[in-house]
N, C-alpha and C. Protein backbone atom coordinates (compact mmCIF):
# COMPACT_ATOMS: atom_id res chain seq x y z
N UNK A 1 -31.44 9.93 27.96
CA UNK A 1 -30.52 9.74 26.85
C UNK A 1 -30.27 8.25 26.68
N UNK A 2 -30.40 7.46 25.93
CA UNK A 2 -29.89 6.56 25.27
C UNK A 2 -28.90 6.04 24.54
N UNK A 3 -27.97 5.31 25.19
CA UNK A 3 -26.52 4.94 24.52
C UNK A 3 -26.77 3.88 23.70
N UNK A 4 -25.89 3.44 22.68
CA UNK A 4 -25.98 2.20 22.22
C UNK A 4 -24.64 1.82 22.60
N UNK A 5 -24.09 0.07 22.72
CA UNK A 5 -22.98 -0.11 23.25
C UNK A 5 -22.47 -0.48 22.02
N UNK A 6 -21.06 -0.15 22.10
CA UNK A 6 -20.12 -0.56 20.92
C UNK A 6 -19.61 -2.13 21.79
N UNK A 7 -19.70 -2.49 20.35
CA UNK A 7 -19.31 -4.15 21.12
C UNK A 7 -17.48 -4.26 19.85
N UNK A 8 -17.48 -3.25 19.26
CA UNK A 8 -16.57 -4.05 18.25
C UNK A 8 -15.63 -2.18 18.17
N UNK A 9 -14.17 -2.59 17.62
CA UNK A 9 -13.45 -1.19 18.37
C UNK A 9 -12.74 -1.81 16.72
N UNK A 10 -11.95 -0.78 15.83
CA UNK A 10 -10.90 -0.85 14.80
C UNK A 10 -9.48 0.23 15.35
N UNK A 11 -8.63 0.04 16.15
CA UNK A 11 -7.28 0.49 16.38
C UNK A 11 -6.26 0.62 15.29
N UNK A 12 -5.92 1.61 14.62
CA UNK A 12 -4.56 1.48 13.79
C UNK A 12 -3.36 1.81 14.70
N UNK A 13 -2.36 1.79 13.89
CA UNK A 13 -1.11 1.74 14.22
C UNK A 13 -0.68 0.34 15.36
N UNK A 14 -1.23 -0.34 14.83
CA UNK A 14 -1.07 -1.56 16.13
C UNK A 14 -1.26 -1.51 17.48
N UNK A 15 -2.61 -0.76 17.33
CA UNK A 15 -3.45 -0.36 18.70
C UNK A 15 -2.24 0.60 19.37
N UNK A 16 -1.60 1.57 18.47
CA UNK A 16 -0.98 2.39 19.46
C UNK A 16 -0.23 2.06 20.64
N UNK A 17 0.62 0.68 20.57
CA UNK A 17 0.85 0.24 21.73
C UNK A 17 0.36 -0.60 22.59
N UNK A 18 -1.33 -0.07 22.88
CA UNK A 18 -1.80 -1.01 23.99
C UNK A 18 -1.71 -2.65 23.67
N UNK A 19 -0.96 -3.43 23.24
CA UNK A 19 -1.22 -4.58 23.13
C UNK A 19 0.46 -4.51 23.73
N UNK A 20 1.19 -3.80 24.04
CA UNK A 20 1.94 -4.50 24.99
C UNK A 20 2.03 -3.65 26.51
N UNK A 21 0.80 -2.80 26.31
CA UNK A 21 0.78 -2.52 27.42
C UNK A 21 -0.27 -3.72 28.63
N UNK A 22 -1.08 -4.84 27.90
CA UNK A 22 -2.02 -5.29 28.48
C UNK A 22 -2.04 -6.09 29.84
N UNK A 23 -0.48 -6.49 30.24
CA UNK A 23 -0.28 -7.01 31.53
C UNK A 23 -0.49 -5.80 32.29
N UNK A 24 0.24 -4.84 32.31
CA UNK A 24 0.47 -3.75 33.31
C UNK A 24 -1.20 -3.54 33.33
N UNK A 25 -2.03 -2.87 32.05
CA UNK A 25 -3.57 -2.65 32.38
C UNK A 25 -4.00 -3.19 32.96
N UNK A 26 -3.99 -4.30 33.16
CA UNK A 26 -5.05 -5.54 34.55
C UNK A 26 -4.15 -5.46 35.79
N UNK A 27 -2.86 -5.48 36.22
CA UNK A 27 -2.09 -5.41 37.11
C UNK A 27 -2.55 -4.70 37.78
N UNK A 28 -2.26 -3.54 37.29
CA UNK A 28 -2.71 -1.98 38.09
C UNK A 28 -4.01 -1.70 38.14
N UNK A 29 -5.15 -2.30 37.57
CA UNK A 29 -6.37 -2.18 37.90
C UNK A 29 -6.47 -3.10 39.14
N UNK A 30 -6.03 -3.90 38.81
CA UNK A 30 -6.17 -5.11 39.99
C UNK A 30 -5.50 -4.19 41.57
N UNK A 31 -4.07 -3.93 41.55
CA UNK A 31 -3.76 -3.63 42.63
C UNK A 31 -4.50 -2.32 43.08
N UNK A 32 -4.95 -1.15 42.36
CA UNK A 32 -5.47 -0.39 42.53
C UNK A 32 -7.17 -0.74 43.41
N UNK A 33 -7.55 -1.52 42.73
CA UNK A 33 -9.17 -1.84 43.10
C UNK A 33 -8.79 -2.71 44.68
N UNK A 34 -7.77 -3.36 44.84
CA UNK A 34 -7.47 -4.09 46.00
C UNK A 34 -6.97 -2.94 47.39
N UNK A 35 -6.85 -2.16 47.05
CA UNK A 35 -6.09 -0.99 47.76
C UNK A 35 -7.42 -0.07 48.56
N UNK A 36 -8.16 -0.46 47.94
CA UNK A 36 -9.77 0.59 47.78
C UNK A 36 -9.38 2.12 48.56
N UNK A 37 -8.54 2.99 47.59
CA UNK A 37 -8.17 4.17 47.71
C UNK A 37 -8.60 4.72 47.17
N UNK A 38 -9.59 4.44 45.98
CA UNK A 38 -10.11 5.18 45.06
C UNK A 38 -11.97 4.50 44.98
N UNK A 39 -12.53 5.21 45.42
CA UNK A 39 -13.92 4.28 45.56
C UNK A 39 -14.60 4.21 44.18
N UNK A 40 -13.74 5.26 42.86
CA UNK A 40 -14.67 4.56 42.20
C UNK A 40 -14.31 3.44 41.20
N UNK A 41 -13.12 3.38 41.36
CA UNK A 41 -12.34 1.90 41.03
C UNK A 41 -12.89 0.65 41.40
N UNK A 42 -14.06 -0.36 40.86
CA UNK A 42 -13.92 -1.40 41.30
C UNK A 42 -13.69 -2.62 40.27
N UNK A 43 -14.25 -3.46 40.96
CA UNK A 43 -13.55 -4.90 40.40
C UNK A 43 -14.14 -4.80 38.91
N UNK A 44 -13.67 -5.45 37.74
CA UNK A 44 -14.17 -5.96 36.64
C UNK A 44 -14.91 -6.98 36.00
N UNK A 45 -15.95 -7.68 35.35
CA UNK A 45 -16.12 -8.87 35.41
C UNK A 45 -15.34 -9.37 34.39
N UNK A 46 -14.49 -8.61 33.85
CA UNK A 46 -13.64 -9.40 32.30
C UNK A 46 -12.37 -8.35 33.04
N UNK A 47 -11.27 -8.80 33.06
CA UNK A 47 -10.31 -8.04 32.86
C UNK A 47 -9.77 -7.31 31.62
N UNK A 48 -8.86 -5.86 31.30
CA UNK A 48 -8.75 -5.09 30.25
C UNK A 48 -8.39 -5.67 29.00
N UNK A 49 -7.67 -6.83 29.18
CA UNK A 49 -6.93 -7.41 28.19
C UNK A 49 -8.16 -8.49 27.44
N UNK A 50 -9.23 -8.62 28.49
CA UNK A 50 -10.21 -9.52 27.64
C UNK A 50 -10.83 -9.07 26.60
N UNK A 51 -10.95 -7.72 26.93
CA UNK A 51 -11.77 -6.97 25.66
C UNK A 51 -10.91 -6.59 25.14
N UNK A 52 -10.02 -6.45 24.98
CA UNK A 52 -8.77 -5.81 24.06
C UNK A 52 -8.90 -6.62 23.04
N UNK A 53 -8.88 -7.78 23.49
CA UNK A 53 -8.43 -9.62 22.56
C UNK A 53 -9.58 -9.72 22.17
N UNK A 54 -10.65 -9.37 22.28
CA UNK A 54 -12.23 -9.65 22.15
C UNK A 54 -12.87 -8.65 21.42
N UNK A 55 -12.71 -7.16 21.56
CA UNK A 55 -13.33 -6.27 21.04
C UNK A 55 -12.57 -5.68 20.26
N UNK A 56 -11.81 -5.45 19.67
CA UNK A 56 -10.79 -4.75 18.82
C UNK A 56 -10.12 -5.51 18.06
N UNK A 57 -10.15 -4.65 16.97
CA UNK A 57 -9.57 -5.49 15.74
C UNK A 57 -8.09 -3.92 15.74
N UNK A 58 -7.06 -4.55 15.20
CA UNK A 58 -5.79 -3.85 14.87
C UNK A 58 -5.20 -3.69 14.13
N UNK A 59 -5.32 -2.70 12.88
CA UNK A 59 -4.55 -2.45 11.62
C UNK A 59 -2.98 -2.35 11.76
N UNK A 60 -2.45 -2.36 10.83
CA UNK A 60 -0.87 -2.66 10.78
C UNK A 60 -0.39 -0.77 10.37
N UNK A 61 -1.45 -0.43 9.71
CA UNK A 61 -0.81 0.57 9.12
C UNK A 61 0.01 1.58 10.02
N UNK A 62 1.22 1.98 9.07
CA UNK A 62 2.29 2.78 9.68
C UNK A 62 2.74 2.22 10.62
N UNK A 63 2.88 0.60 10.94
CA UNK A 63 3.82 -0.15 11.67
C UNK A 63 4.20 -1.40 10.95
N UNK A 64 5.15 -1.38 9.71
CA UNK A 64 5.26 -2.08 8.94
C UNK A 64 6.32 -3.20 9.34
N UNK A 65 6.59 -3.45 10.37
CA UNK A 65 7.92 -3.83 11.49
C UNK A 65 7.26 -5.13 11.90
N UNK A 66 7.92 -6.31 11.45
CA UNK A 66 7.18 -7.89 11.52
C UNK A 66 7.29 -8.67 13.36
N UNK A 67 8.20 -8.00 13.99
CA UNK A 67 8.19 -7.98 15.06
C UNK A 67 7.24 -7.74 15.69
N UNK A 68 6.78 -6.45 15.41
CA UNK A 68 5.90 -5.34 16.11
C UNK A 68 4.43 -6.38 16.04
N UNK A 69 4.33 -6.72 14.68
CA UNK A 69 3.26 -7.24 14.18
C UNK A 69 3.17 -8.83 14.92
N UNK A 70 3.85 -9.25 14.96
CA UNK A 70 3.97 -11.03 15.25
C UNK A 70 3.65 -11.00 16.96
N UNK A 71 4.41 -10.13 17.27
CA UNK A 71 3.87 -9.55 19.24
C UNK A 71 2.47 -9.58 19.27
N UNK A 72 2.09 -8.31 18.23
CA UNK A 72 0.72 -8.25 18.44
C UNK A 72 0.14 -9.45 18.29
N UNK A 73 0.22 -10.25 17.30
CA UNK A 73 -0.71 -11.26 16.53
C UNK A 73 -0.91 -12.40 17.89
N UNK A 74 0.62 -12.60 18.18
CA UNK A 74 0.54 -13.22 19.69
C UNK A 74 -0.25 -13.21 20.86
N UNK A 75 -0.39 -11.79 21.04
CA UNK A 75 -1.08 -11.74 22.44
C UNK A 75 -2.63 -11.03 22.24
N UNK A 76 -2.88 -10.80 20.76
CA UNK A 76 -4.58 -10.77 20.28
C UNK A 76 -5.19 -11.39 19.65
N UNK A 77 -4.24 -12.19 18.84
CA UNK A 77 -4.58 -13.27 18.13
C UNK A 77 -4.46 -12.78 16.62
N UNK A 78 -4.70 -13.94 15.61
CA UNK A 78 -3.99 -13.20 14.01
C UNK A 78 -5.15 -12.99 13.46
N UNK A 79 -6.66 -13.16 13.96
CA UNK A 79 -7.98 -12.82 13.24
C UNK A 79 -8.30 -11.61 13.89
N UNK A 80 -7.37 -10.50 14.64
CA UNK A 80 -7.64 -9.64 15.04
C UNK A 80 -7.03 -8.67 14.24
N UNK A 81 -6.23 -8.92 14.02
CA UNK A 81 -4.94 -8.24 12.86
C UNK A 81 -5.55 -7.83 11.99
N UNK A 82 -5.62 -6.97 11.35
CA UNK A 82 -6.03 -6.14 9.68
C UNK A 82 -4.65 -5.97 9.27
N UNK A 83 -4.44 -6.12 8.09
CA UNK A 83 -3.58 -5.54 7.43
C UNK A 83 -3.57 -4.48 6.76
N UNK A 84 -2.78 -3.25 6.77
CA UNK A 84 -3.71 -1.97 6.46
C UNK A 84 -2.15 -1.60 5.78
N UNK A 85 -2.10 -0.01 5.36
CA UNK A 85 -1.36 0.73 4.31
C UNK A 85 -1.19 1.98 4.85
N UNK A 86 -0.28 2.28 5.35
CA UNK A 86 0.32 3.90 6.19
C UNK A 86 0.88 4.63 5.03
N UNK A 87 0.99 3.88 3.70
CA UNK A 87 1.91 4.51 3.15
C UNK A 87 2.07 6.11 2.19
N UNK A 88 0.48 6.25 2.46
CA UNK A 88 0.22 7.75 1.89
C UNK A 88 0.71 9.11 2.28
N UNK A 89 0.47 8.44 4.04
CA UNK A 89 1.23 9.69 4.76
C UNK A 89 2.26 9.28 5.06
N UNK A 90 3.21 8.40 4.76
CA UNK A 90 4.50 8.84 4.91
C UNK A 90 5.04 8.59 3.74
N UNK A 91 4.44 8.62 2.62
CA UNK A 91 5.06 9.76 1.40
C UNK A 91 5.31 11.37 1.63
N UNK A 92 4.11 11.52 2.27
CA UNK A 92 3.68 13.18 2.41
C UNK A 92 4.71 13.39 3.26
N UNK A 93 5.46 12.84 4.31
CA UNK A 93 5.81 12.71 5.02
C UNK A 93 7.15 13.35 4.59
N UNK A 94 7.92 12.43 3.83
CA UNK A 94 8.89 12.62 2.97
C UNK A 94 8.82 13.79 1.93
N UNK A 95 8.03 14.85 1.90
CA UNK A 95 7.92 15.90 1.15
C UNK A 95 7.65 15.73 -0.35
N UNK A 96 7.67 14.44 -0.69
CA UNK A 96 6.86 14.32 -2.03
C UNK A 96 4.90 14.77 -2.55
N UNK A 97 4.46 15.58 -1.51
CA UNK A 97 3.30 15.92 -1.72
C UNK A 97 2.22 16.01 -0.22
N UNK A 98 1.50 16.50 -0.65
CA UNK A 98 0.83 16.84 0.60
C UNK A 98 0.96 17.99 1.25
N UNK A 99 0.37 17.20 2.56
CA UNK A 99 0.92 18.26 4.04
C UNK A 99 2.58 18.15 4.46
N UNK A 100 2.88 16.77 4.12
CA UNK A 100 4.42 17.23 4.36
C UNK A 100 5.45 18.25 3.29
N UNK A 101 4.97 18.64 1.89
CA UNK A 101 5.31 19.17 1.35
C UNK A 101 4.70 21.01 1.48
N UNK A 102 3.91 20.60 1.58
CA UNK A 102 3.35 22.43 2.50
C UNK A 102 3.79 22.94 3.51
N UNK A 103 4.37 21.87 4.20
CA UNK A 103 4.76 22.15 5.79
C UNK A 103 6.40 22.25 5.10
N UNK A 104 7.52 21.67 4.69
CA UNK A 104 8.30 21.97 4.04
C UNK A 104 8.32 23.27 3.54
N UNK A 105 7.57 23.77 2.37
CA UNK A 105 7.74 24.67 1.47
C UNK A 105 7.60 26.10 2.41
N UNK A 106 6.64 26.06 3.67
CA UNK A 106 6.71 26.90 4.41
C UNK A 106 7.62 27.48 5.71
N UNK A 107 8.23 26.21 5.64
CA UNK A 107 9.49 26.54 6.46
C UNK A 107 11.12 26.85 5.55
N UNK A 108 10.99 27.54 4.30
CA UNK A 108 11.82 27.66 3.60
C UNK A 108 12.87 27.26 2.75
């Protein structure tokens, strides 16, 4: 079988978080691989946060919160950032159409 490697990753919602999870990800890989309790844990040649900052790009959508966004931009950089548009589903969301309005209409 033949893989091809993904060298390039697109995350919405502001990578779901992981961009402030990225200290703890290398921490705990680190202390974990130092512990050698787990043999198939080993060392990395890039730590998690390198490819995070390196391979992934991060849409904004459905985190419209300039905080949220300026964190990210900080610790991935601002050419990683997409600016994207959540705002379809959380119209639907709001029962003006869609699935949030089906899901509404069926709960009475």
């Amino acid at each position: 079988m033949q893989f091809i490697a993904l060298t390039e990753l697109v995350f919405g919602h502001l990578g779901e978080g992981l961009p402030f999870w990225q200290f703890r990800l290398d921490f705990m890989h680190r202390a974990q691989v130092s512990t050698k309790r787990y043999e198939c844990l080993k060392p990395l040649k890039r730590k998690i946060s390198d490819h995070m900052r390196d391979n992934v790009y991060y849409t904004t959508s459905g985190m419209a919160w300039e905080p949220a966004i300026m964190f990210t931009r900080s610790v991935i950089g601002a050419d990683r950032v997409l600016y994207a548009n959540g705002l379809s589903l959380s119209v639907c969301a709001r029962g003006s159409g869609g699935h949030g309005a089906h899901a509404a209409h069926r709960r009475g």
